[in-house]
PDB file of N, CA and C in Angstrom:
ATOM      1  N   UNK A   1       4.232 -18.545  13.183  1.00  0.00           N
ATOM      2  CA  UNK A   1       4.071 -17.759  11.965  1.00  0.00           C
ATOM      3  C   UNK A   1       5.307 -16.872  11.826  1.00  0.00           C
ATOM      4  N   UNK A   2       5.892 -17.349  10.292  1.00  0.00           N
ATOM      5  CA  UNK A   2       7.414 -16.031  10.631  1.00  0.00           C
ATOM      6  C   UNK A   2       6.858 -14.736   9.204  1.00  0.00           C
ATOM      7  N   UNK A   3       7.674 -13.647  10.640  1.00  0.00           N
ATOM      8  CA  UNK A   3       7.148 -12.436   9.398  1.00  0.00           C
ATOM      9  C   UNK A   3       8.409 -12.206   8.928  1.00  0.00           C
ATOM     10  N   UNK A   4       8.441 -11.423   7.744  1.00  0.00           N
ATOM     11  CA  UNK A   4       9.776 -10.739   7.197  1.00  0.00           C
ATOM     12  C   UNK A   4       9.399  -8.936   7.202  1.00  0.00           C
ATOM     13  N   UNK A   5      10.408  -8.650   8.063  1.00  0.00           N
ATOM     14  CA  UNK A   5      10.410  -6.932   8.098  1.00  0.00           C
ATOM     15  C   UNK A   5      10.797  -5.883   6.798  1.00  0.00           C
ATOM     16  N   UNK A   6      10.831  -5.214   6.795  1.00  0.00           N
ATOM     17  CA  UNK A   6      11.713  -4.221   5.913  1.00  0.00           C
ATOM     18  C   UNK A   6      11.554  -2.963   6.355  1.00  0.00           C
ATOM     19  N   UNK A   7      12.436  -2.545   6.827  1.00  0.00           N
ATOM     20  CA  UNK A   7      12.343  -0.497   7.626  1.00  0.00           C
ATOM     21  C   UNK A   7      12.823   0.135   6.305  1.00  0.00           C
ATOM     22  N   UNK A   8      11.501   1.010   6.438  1.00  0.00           N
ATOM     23  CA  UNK A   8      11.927   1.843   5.015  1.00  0.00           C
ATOM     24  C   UNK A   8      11.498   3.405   5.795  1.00  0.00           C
ATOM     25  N   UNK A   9      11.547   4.239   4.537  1.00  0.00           N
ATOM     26  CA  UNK A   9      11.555   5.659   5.041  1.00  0.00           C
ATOM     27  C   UNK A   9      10.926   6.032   3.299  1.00  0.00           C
ATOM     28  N   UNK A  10       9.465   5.996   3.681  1.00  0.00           N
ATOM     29  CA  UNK A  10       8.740   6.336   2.068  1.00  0.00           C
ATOM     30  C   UNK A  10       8.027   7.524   2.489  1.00  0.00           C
ATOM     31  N   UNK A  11       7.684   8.275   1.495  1.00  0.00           N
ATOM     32  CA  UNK A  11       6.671   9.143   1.400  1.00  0.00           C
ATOM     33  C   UNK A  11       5.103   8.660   0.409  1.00  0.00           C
ATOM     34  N   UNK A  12       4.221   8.570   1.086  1.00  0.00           N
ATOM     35  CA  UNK A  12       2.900   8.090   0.276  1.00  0.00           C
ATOM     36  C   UNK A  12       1.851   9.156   0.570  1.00  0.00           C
ATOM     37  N   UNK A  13       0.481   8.475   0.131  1.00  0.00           N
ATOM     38  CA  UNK A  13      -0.791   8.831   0.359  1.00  0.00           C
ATOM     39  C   UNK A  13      -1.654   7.721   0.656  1.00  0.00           C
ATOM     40  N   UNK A  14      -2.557   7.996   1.587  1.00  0.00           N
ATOM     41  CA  UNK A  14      -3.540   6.641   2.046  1.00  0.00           C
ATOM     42  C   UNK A  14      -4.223   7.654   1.987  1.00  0.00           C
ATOM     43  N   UNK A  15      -5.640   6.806   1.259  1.00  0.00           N
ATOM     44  CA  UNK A  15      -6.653   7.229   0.745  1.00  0.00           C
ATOM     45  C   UNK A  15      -8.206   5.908   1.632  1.00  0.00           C
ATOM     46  N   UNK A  16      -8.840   6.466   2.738  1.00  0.00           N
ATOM     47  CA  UNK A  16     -10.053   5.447   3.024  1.00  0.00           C
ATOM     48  C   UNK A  16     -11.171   6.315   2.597  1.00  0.00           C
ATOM     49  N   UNK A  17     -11.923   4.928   1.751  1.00  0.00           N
ATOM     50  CA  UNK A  17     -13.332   5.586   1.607  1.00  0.00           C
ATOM     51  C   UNK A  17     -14.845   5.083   1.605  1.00  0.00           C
ATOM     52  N   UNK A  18     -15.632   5.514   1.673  1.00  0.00           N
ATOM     53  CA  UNK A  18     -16.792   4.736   2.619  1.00  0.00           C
ATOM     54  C   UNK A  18     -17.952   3.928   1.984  1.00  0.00           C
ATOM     55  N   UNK A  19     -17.348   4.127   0.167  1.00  0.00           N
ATOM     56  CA  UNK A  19     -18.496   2.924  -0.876  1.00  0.00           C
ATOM     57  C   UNK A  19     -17.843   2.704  -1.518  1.00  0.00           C
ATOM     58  N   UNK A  20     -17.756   2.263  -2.592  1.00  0.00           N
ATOM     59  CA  UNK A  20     -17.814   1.501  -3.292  1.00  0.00           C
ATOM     60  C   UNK A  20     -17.303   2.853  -4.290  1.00  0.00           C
ATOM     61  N   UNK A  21     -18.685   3.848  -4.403  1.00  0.00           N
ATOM     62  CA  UNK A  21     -18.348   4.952  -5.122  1.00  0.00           C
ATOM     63  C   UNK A  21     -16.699   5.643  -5.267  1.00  0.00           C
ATOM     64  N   UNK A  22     -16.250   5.984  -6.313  1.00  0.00           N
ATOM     65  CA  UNK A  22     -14.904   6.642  -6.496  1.00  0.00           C
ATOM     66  C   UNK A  22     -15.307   7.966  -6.641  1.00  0.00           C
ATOM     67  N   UNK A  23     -16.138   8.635  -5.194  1.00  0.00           N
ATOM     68  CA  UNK A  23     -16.035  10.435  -5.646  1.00  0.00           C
ATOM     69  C   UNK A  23     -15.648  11.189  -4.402  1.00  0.00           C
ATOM     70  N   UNK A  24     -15.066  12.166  -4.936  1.00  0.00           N
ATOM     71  CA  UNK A  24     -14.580  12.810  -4.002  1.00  0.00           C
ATOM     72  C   UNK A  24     -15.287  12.580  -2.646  1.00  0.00           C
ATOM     73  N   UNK A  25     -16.713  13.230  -2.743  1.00  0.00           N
ATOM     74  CA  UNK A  25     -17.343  13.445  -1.092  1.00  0.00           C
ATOM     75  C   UNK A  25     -16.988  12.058  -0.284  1.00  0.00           C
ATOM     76  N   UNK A  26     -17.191  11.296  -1.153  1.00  0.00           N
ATOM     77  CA  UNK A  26     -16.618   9.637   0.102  1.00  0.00           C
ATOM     78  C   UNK A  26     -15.126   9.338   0.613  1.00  0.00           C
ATOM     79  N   UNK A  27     -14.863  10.264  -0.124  1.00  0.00           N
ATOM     80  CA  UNK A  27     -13.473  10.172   0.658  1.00  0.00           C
ATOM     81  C   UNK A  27     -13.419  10.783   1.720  1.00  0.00           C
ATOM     82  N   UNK A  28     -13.286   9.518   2.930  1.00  0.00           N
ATOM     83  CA  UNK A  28     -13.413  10.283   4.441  1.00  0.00           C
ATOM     84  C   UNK A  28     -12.302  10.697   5.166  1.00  0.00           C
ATOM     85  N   UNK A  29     -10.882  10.205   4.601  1.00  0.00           N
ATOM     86  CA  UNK A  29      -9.224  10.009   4.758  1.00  0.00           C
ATOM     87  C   UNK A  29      -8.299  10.070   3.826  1.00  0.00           C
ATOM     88  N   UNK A  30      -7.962  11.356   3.467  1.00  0.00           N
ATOM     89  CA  UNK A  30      -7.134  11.215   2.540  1.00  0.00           C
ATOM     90  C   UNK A  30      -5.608  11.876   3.102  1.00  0.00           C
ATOM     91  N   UNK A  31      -4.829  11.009   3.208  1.00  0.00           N
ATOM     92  CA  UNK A  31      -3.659  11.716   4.230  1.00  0.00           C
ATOM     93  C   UNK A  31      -2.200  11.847   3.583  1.00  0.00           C
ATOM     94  N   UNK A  32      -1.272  12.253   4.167  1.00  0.00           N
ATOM     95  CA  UNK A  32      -0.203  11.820   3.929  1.00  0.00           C
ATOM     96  C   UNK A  32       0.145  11.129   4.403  1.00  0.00           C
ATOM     97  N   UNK A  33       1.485  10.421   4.417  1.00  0.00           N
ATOM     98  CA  UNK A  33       1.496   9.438   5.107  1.00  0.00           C
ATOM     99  C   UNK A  33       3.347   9.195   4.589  1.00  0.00           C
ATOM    100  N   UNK A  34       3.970   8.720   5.772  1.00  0.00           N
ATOM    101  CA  UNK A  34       5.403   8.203   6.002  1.00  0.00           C
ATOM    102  C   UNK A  34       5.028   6.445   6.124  1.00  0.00           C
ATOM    103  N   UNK A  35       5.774   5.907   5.224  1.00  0.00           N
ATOM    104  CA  UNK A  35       5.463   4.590   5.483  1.00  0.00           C
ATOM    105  C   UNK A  35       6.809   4.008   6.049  1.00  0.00           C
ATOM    106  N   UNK A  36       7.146   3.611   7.011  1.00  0.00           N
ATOM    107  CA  UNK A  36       8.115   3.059   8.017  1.00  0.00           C
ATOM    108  C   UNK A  36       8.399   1.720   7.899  1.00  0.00           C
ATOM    109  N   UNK A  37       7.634   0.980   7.462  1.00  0.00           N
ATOM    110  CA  UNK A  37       7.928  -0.528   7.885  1.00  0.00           C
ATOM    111  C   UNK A  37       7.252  -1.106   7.099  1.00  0.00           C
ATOM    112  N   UNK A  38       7.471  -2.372   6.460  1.00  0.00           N
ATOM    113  CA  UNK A  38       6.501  -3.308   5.762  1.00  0.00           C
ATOM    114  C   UNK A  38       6.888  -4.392   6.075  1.00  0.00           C
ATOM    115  N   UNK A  39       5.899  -5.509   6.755  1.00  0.00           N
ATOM    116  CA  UNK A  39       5.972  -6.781   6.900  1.00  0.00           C
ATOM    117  C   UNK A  39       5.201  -7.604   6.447  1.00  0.00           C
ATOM    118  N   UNK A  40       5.532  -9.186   6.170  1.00  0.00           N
ATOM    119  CA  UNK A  40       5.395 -10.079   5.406  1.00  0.00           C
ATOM    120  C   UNK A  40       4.795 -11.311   6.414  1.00  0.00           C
ATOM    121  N   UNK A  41       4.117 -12.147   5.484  1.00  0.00           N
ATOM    122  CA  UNK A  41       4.084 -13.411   5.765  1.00  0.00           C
ATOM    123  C   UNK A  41       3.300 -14.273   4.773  1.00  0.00           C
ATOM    124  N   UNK A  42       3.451 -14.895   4.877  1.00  0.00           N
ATOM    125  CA  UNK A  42       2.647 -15.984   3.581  1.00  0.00           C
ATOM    126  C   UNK A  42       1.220 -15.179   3.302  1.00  0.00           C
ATOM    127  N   UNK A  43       0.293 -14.918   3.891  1.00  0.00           N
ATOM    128  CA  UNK A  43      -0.891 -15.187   3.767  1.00  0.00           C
ATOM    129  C   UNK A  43      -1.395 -13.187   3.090  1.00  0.00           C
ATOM    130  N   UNK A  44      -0.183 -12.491   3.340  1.00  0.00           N
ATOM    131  CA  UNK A  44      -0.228 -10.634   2.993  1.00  0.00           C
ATOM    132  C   UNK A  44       0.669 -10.233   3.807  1.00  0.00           C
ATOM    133  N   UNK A  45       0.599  -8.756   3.566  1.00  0.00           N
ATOM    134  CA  UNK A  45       1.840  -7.767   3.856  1.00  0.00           C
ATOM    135  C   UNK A  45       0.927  -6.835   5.004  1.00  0.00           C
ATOM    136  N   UNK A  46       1.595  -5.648   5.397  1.00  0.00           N
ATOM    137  CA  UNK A  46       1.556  -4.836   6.975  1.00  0.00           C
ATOM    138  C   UNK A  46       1.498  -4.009   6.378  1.00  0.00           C
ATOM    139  N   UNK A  47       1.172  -2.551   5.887  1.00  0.00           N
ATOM    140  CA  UNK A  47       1.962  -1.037   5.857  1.00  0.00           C
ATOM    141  C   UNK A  47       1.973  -0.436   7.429  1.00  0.00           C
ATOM    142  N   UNK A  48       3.110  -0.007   7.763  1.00  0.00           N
ATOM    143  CA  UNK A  48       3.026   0.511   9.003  1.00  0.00           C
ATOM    144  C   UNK A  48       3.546   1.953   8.316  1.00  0.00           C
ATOM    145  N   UNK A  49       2.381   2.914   9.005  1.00  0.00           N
ATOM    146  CA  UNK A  49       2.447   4.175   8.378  1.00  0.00           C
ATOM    147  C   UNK A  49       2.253   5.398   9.515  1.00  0.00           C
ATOM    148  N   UNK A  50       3.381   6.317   9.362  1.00  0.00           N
ATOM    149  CA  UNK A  50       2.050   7.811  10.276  1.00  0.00           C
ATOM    150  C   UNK A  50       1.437   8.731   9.447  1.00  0.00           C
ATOM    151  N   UNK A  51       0.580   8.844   9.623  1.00  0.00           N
ATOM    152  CA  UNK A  51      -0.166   9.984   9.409  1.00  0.00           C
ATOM    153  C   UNK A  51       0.186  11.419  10.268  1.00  0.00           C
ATOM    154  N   UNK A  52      -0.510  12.547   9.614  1.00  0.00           N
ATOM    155  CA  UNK A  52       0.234  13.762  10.525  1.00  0.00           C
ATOM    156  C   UNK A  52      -1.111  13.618  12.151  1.00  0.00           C
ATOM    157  N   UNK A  53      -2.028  12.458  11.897  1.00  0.00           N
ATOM    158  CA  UNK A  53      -2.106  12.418  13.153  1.00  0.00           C
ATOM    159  C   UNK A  53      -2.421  11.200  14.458  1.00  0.00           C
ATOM    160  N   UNK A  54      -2.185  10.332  13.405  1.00  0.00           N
ATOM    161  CA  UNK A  54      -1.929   9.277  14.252  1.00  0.00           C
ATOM    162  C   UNK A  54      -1.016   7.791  13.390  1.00  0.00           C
ATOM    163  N   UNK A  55      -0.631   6.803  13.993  1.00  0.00           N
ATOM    164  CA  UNK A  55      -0.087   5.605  13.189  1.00  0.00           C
ATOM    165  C   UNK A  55      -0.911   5.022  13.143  1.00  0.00           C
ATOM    166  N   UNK A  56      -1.045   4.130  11.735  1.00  0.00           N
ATOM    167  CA  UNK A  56      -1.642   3.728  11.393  1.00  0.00           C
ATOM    168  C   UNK A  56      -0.846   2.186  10.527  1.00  0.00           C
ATOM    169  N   UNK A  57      -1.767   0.549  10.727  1.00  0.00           N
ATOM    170  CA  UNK A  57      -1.652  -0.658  10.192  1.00  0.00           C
ATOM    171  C   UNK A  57      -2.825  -0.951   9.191  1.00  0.00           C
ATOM    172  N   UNK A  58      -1.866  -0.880   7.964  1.00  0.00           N
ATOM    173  CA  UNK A  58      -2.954  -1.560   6.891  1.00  0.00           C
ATOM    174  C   UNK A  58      -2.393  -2.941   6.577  1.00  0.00           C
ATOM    175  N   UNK A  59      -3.456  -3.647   6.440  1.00  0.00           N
ATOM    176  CA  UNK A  59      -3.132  -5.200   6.305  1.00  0.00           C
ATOM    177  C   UNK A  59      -3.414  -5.466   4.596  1.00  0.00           C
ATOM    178  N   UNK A  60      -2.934  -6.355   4.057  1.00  0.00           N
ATOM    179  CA  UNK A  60      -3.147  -6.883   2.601  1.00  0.00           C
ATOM    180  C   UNK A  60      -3.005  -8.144   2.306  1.00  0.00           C
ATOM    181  N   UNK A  61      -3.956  -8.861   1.465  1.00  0.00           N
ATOM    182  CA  UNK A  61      -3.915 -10.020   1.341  1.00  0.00           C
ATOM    183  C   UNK A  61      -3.504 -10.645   0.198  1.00  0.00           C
ATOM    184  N   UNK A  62      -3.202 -11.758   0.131  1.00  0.00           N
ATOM    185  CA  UNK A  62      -2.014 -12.210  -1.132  1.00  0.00           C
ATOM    186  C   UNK A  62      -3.615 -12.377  -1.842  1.00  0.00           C
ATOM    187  N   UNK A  63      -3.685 -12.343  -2.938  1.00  0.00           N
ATOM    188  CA  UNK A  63      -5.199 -12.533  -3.448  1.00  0.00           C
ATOM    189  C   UNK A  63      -6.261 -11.404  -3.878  1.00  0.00           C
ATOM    190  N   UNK A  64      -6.278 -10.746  -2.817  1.00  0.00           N
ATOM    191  CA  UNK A  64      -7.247  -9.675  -2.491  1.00  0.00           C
ATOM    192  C   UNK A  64      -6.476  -8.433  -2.517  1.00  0.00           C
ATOM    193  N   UNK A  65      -5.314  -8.238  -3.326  1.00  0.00           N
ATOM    194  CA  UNK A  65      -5.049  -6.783  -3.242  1.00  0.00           C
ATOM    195  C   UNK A  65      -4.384  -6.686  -4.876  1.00  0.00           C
ATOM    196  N   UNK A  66      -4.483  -5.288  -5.490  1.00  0.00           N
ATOM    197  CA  UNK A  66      -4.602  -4.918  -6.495  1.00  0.00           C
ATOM    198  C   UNK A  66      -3.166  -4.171  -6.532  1.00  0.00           C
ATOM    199  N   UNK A  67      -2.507  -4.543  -7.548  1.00  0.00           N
ATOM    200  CA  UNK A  67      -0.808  -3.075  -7.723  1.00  0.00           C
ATOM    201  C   UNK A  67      -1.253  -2.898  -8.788  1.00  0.00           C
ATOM    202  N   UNK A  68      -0.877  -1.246  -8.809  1.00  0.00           N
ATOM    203  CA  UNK A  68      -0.317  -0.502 -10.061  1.00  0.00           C
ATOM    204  C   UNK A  68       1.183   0.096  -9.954  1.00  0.00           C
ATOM    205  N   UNK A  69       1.880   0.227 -11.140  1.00  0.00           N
ATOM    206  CA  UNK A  69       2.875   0.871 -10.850  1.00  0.00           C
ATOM    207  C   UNK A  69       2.638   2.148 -11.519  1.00  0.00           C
ATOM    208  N   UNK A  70       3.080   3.282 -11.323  1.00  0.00           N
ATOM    209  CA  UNK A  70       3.019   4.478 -11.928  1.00  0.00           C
ATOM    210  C   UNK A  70       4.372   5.260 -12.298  1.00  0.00           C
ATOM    211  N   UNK A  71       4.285   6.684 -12.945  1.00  0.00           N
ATOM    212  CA  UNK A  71       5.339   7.330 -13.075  1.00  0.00           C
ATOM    213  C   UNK A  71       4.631   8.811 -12.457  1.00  0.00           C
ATOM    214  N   UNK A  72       5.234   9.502 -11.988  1.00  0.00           N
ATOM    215  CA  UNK A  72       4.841  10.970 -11.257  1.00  0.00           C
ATOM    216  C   UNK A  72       6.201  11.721 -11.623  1.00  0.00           C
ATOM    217  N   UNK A  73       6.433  12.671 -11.306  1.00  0.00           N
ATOM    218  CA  UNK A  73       7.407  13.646 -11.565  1.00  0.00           C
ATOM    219  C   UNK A  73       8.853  13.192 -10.479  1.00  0.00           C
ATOM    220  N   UNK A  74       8.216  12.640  -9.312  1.00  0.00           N
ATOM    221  CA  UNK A  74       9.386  12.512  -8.137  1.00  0.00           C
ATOM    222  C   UNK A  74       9.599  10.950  -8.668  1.00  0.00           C
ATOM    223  N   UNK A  75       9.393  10.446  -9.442  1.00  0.00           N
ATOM    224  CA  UNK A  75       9.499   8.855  -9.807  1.00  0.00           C
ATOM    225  C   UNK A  75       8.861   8.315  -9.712  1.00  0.00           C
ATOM    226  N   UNK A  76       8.814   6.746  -9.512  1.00  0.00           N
ATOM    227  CA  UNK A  76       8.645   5.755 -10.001  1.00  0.00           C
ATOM    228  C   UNK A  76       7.457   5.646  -8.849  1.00  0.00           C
ATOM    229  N   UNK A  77       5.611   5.264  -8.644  1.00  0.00           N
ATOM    230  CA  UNK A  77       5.436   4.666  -7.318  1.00  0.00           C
ATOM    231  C   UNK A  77       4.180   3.537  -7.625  1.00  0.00           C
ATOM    232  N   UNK A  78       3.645   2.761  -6.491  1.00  0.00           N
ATOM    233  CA  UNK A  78       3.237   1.632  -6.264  1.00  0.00           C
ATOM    234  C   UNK A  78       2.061   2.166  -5.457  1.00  0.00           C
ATOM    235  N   UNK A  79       0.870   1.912  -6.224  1.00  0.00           N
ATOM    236  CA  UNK A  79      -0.409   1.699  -5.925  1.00  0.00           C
ATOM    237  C   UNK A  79      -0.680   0.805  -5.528  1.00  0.00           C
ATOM    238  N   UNK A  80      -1.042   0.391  -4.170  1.00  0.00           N
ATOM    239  CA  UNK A  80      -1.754  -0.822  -3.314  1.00  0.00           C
ATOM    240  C   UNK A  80      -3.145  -0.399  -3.341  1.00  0.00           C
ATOM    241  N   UNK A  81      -3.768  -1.314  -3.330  1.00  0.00           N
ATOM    242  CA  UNK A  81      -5.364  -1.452  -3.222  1.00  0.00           C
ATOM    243  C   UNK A  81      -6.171  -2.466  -2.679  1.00  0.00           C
ATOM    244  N   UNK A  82      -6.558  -2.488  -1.881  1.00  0.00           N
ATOM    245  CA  UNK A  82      -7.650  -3.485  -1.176  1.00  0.00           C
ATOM    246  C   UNK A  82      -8.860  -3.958  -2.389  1.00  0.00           C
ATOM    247  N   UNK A  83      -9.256  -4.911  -2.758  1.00  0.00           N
ATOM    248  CA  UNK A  83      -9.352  -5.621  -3.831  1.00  0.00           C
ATOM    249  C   UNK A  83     -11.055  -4.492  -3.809  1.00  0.00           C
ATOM    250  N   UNK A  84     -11.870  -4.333  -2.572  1.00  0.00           N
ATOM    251  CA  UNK A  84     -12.822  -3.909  -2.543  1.00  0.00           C
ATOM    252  C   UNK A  84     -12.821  -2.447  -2.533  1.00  0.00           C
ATOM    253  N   UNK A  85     -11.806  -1.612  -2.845  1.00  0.00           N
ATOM    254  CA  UNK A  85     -11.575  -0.200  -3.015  1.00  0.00           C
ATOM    255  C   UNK A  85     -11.674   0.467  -1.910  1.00  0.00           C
ATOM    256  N   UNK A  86     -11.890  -0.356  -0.837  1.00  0.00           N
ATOM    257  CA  UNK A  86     -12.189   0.680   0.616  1.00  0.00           C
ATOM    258  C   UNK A  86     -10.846   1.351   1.340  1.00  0.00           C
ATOM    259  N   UNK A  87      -9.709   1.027   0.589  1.00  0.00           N
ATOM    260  CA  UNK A  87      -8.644   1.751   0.767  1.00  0.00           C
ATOM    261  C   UNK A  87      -7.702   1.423   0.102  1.00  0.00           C
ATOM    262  N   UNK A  88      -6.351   2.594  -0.099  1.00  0.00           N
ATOM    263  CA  UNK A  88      -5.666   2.608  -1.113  1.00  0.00           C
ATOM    264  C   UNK A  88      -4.341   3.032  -0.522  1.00  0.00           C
ATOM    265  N   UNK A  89      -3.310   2.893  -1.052  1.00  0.00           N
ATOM    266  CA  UNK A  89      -2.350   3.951  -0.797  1.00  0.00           C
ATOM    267  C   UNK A  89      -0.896   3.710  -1.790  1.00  0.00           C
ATOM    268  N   UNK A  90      -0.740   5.031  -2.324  1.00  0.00           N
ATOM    269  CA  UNK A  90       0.140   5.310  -3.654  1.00  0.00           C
ATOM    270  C   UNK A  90       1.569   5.856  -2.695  1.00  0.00           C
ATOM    271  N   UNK A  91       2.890   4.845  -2.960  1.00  0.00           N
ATOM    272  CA  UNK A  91       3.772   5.124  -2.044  1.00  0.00           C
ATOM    273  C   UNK A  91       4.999   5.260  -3.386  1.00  0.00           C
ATOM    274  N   UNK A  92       6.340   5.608  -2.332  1.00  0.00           N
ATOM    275  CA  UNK A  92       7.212   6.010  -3.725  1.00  0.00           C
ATOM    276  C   UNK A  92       7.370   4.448  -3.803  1.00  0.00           C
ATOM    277  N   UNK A  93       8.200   4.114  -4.859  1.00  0.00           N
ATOM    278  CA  UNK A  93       8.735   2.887  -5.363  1.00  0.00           C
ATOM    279  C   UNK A  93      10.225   2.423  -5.642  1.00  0.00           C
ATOM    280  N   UNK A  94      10.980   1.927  -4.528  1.00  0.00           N
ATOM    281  CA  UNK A  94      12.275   1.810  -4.600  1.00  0.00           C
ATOM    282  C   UNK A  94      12.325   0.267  -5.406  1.00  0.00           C
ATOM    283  N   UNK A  95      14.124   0.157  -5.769  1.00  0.00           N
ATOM    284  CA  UNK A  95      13.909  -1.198  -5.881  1.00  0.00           C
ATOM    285  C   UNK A  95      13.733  -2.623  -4.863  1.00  0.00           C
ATOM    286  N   UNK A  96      13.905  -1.658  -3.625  1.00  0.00           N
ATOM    287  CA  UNK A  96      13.931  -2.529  -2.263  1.00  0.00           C
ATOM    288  C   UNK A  96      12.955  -3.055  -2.117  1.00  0.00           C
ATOM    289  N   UNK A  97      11.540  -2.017  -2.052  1.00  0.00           N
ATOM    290  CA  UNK A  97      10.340  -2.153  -2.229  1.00  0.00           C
ATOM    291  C   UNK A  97       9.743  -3.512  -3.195  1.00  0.00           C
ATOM    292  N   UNK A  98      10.313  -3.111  -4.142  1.00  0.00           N
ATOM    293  CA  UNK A  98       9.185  -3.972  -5.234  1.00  0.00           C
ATOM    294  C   UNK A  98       9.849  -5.367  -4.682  1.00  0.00           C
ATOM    295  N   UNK A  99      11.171  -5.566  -4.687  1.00  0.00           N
ATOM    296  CA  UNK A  99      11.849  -6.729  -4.620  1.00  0.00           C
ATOM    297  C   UNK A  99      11.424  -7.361  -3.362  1.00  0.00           C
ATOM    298  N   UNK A 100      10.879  -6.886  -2.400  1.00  0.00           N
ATOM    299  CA  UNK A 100      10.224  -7.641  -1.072  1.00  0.00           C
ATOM    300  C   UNK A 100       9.473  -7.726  -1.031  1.00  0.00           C
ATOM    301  N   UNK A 101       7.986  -6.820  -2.474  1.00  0.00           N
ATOM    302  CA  UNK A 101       6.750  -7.373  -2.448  1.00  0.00           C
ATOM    303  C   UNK A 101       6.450  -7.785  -3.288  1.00  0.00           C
ATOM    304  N   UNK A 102       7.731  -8.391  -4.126  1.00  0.00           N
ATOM    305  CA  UNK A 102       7.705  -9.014  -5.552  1.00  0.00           C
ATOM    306  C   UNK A 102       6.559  -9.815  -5.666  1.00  0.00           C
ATOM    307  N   UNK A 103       6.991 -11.085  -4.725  1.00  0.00           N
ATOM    308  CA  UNK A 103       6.270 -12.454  -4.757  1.00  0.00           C
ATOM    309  C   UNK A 103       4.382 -11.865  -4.760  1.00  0.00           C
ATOM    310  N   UNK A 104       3.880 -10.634  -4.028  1.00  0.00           N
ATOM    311  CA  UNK A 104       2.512 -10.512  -4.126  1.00  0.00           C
ATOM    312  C   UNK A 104       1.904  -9.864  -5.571  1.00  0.00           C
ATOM    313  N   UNK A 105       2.975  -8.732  -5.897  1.00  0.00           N
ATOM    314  CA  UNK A 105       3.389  -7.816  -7.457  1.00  0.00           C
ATOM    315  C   UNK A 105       2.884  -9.044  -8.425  1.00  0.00           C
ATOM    316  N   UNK A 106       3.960 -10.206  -8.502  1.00  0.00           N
ATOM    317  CA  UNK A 106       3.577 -11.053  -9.380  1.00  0.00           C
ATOM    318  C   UNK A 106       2.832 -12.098  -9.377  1.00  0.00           C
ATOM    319  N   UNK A 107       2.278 -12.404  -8.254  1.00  0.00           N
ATOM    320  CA  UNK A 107       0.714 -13.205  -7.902  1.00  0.00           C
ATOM    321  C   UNK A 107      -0.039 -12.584  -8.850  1.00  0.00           C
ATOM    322  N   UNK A 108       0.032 -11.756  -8.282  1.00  0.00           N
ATOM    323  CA  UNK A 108      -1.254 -10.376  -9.509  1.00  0.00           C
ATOM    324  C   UNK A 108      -1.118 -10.580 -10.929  1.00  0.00           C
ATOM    325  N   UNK A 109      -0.385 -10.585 -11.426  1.00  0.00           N
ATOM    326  CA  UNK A 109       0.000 -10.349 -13.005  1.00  0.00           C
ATOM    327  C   UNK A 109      -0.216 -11.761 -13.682  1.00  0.00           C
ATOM    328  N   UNK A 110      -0.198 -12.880 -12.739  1.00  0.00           N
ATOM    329  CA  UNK A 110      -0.355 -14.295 -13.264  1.00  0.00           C
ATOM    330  C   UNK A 110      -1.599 -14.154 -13.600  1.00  0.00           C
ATOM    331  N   UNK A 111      -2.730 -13.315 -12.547  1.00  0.00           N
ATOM    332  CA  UNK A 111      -4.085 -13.867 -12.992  1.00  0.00           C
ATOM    333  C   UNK A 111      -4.515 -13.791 -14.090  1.00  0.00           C
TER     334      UNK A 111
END
C-alpha cells in the first residue's frame, strides 16, 4: 500500500461529538489543534494533529467524508467531516492543501 505524505504546519479546530445531535452539550472535544502531516492513499487521507494535550490520527474516507470551503477573517479554510458528523475539523486552507486533497475535494462535488 503506498501513502503520499505532506508536512504542513496548520492551525485548525477538531470538533468530536457523541450523536448525531449538533448541540453544544454533545460536544465532548472541542480543541485546538496544529495539524502536522496529512497522508494519502487510495482508499482516504490521515490528519495527524496535536492537541494542547495529546496527538491525535483522524482517518477519512474517499466516499464518506464531507468538504466545505469557507472564508474567516485569517482566510481561506477547509471543513472536513466524517460523513456521520461524529467528527469534524475546520483547518486553514493553503494552496498546497487543497492541491493534495484535490482528488477527494472533487470526488465530492461529482456527486
Amino acid at each position: 500500500m503506498s501513502w503520499e505524505e505532506l508536512d504542513v504546519n496548520l492551525k485548525g479546530v477538531a470538533v468530536d461529538v457523541i450523536s448525531d445531535e449538533w448541540l453544544d452539550e454533545d460536544i465532548v472535544n472541542k480543541a485546538p489543534v496544529q495539524i502536522y502531516k496529512i497522508a494519502k492513499r487510495k482508499g482516504g487521507f490521515t490528519l495527524f494533529m496535536k492537541t494542547p494535550t495529546e496527538d491525535i490520527e483522524w482517518y477519512f474516507s474517499r466516499g464518506l467524508t464531507e468538504f466545505k470551503i469557507g472564508q474567516a477573517r485569517g482566510g481561506k479554510f477547509l471543513h472536513i467531516e466524517h460523513e456521520d458528523g461524529q467528527y469534524w475539523v475546520d483547518m486553514q486552507l493553503t494552496k498546497e492543501v487543497y492541491e493534495f486533497l484535490k482528488e477527494f475535494i472533487t470526488d465530492q462535488q461529482e456527486k
